[in-house]
N, C-alpha and C. Protein backbone atom coordinates (compact mmCIF):
# COMPACT_ATOMS: atom_id res chain seq x y z
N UNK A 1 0.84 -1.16 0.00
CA UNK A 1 0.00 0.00 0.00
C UNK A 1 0.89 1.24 0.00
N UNK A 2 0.49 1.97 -0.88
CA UNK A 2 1.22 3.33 -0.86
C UNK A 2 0.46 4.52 -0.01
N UNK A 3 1.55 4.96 0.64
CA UNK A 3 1.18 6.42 1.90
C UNK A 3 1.77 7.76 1.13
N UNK A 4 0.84 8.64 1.56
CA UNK A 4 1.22 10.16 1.28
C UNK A 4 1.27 10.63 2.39
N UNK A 5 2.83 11.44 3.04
CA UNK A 5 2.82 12.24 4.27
C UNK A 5 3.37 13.14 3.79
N UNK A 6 2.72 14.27 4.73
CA UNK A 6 2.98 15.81 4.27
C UNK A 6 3.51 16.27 5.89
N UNK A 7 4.35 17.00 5.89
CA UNK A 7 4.52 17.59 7.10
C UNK A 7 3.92 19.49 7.55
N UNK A 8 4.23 19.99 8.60
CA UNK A 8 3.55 21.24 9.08
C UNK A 8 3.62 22.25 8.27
N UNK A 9 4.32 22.83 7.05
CA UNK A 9 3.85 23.67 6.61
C UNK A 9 2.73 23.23 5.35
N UNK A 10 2.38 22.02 5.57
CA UNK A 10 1.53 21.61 4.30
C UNK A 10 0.10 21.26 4.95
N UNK A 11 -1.15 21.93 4.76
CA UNK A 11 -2.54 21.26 5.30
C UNK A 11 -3.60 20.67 4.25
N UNK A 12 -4.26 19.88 5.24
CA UNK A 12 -5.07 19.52 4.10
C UNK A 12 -6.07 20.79 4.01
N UNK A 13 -6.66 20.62 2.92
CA UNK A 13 -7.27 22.16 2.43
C UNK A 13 -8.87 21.44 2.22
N UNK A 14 -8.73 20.40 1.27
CA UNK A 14 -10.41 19.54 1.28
C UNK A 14 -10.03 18.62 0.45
N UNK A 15 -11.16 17.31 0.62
CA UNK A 15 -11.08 16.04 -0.01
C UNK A 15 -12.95 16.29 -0.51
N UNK A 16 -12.45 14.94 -1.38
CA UNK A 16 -14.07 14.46 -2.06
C UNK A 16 -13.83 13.34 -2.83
N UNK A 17 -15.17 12.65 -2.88
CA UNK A 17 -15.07 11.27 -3.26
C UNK A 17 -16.16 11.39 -4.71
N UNK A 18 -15.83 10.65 -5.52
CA UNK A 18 -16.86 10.38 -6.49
C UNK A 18 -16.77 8.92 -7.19
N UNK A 19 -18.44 8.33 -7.08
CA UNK A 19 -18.26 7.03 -7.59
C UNK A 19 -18.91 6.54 -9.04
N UNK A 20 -17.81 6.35 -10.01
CA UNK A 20 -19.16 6.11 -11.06
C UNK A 20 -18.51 4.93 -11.90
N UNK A 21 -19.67 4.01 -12.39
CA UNK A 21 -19.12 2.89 -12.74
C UNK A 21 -18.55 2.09 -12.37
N UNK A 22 -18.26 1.70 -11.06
CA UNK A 22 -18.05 1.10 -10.05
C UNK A 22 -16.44 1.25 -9.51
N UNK A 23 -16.14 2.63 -10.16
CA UNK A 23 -14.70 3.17 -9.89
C UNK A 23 -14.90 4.23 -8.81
N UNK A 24 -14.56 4.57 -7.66
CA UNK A 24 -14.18 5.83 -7.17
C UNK A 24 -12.94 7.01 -6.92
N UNK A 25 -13.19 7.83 -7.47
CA UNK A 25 -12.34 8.63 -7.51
C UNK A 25 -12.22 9.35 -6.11
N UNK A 26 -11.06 10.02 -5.33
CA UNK A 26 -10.49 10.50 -4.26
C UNK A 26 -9.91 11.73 -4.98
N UNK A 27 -10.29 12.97 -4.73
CA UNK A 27 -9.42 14.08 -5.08
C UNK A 27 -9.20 14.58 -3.39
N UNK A 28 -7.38 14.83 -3.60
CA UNK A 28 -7.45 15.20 -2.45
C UNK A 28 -6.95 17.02 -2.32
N UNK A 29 -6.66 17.61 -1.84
CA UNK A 29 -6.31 19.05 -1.99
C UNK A 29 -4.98 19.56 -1.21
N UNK A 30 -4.27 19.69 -0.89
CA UNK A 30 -2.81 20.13 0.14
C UNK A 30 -2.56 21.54 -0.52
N UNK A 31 -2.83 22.09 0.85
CA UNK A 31 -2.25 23.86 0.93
C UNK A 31 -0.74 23.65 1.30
N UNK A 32 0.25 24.56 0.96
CA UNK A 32 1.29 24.83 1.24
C UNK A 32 1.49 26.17 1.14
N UNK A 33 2.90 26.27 2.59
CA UNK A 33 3.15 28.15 2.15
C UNK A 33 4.36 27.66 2.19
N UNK A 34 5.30 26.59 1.53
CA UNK A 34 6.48 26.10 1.72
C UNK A 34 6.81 25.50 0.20
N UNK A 35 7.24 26.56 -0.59
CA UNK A 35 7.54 25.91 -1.98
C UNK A 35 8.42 24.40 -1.96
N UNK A 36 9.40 24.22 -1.13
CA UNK A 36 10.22 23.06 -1.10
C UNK A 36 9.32 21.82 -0.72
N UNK A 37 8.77 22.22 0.71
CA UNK A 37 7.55 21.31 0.78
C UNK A 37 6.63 20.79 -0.32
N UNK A 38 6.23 21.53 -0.98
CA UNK A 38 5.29 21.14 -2.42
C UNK A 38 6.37 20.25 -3.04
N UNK A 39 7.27 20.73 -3.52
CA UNK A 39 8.31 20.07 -4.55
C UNK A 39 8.74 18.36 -3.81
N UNK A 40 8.58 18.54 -2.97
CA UNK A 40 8.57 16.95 -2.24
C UNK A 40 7.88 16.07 -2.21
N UNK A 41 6.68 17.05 -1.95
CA UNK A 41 5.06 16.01 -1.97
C UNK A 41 5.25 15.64 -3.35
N UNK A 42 5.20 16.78 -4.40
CA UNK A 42 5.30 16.49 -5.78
C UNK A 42 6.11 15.40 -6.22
N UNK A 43 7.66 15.22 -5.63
CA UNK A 43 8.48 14.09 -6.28
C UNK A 43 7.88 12.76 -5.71
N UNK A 44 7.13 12.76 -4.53
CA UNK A 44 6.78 11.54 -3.80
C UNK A 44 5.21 11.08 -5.04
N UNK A 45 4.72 11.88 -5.40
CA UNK A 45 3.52 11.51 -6.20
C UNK A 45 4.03 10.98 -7.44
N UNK A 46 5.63 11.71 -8.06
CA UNK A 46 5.90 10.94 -9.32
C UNK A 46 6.43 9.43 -8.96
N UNK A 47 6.85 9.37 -8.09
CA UNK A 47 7.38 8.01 -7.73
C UNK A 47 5.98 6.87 -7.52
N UNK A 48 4.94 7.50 -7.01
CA UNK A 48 4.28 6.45 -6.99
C UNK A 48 3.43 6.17 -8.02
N UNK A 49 3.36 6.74 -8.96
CA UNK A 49 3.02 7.02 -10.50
C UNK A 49 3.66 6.31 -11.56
N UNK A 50 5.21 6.00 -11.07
CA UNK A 50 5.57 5.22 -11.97
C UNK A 50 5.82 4.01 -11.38
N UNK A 51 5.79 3.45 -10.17
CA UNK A 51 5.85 2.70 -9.40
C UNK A 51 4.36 2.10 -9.80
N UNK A 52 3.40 2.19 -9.51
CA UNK A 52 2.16 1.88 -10.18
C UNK A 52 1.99 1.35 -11.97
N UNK A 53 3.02 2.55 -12.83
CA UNK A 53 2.83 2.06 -14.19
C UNK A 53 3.67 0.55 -14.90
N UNK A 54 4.54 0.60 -13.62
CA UNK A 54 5.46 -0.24 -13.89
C UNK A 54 5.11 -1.70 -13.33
N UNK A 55 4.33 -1.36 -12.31
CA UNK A 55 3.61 -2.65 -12.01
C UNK A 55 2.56 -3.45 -12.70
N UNK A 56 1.64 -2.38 -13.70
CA UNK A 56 0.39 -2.49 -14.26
C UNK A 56 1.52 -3.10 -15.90
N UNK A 57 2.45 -3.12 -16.33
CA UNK A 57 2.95 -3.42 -17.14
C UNK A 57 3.38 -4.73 -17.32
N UNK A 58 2.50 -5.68 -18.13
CA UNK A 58 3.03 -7.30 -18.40
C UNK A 58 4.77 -7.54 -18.27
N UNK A 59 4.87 -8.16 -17.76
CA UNK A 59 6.37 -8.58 -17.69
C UNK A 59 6.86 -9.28 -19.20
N UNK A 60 7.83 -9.17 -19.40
CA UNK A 60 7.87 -10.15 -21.09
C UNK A 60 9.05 -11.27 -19.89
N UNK A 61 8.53 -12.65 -20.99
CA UNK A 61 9.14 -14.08 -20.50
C UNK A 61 10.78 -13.73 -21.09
N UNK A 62 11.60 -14.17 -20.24
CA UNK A 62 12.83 -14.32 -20.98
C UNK A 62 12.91 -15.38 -21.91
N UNK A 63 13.68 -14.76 -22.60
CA UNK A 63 14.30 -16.17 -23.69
C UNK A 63 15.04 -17.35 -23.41
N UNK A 64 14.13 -17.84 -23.63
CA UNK A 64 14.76 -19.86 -22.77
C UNK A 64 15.66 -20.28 -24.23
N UNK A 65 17.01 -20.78 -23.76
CA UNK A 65 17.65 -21.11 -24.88
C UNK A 65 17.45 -22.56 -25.58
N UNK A 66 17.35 -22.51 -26.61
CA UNK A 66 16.65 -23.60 -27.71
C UNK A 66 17.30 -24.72 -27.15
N UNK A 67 17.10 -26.05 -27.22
CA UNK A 67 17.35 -27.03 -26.45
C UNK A 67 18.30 -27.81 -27.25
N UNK A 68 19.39 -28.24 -26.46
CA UNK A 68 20.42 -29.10 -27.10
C UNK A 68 20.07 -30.17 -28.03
N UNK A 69 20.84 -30.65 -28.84
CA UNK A 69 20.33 -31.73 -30.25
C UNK A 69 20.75 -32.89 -29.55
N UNK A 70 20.16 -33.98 -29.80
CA UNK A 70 20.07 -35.34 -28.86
C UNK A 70 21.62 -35.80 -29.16
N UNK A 71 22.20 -35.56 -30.46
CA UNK A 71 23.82 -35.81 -30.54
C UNK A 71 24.25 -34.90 -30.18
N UNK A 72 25.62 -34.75 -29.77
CA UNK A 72 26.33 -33.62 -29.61
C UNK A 72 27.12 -33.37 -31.11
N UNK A 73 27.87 -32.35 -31.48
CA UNK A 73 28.12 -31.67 -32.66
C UNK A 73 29.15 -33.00 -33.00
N UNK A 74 29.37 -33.46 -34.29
CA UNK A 74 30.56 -34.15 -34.58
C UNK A 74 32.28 -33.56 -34.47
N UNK A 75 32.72 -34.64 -34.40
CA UNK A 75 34.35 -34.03 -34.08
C UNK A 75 34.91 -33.07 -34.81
N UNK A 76 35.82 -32.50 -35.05
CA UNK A 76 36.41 -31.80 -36.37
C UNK A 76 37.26 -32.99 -36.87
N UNK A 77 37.29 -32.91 -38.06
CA UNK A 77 38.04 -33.87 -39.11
C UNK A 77 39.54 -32.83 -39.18
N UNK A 78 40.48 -33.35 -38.03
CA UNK A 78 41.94 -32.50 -38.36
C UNK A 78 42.96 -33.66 -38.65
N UNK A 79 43.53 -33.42 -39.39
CA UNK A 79 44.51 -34.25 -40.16
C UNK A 79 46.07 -34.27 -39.46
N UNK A 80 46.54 -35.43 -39.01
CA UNK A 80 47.81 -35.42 -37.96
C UNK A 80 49.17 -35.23 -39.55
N UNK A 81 50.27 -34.40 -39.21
CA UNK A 81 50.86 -34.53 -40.22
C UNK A 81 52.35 -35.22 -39.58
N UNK A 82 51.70 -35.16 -38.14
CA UNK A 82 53.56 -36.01 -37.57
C UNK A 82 53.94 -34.76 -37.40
N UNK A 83 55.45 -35.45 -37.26
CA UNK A 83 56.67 -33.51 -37.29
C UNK A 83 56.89 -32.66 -38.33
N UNK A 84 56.24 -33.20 -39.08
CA UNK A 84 56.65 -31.65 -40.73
C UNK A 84 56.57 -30.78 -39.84
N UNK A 85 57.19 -29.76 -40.53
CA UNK A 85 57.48 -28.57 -40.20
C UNK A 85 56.59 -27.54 -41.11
């Protein structure tokens, strides 16, 4: 479960709920007189934004490597020449 905390220069200002189609929506509202404060809440909302998109995203299967041939490869054909040089 994901949490939103705001600390003292940030209040809640007003909430509201709306239900339609068997979805409900939560708008919530946060006053600030603390620009840095905002910019925090703000980075904490992108994180859970993509944290969410990334979850809602099918995973792809890795690639299972093609399965060995019931022989193994034949020898190399190398030709012994003795000591020539």
């Amino acid at each position: 479960m994901t949490g939103i905390y705001f600390q003292a220069p940030c209040r809640l200002k007003s909430y509201s709920a709306t239900t339609k189609s068997g979805k409900t929506v939560v708008r919530i509202e946060i006053e600030s007189t603390d620009h840095r404060e905002a910019g925090y809440l703000l980075n904490d909302l992108e994180k859970i934004l993509k944290q969410q998109k990334e979850a809602a995203r099918p995973r792809k299967e890795p690639k299972v490597a093609p399965k060995p041939l019931a022989l193994p490869a034949p020898a190399l054909q190398l030709t012994y020449r003795g000591d020539a040089e």
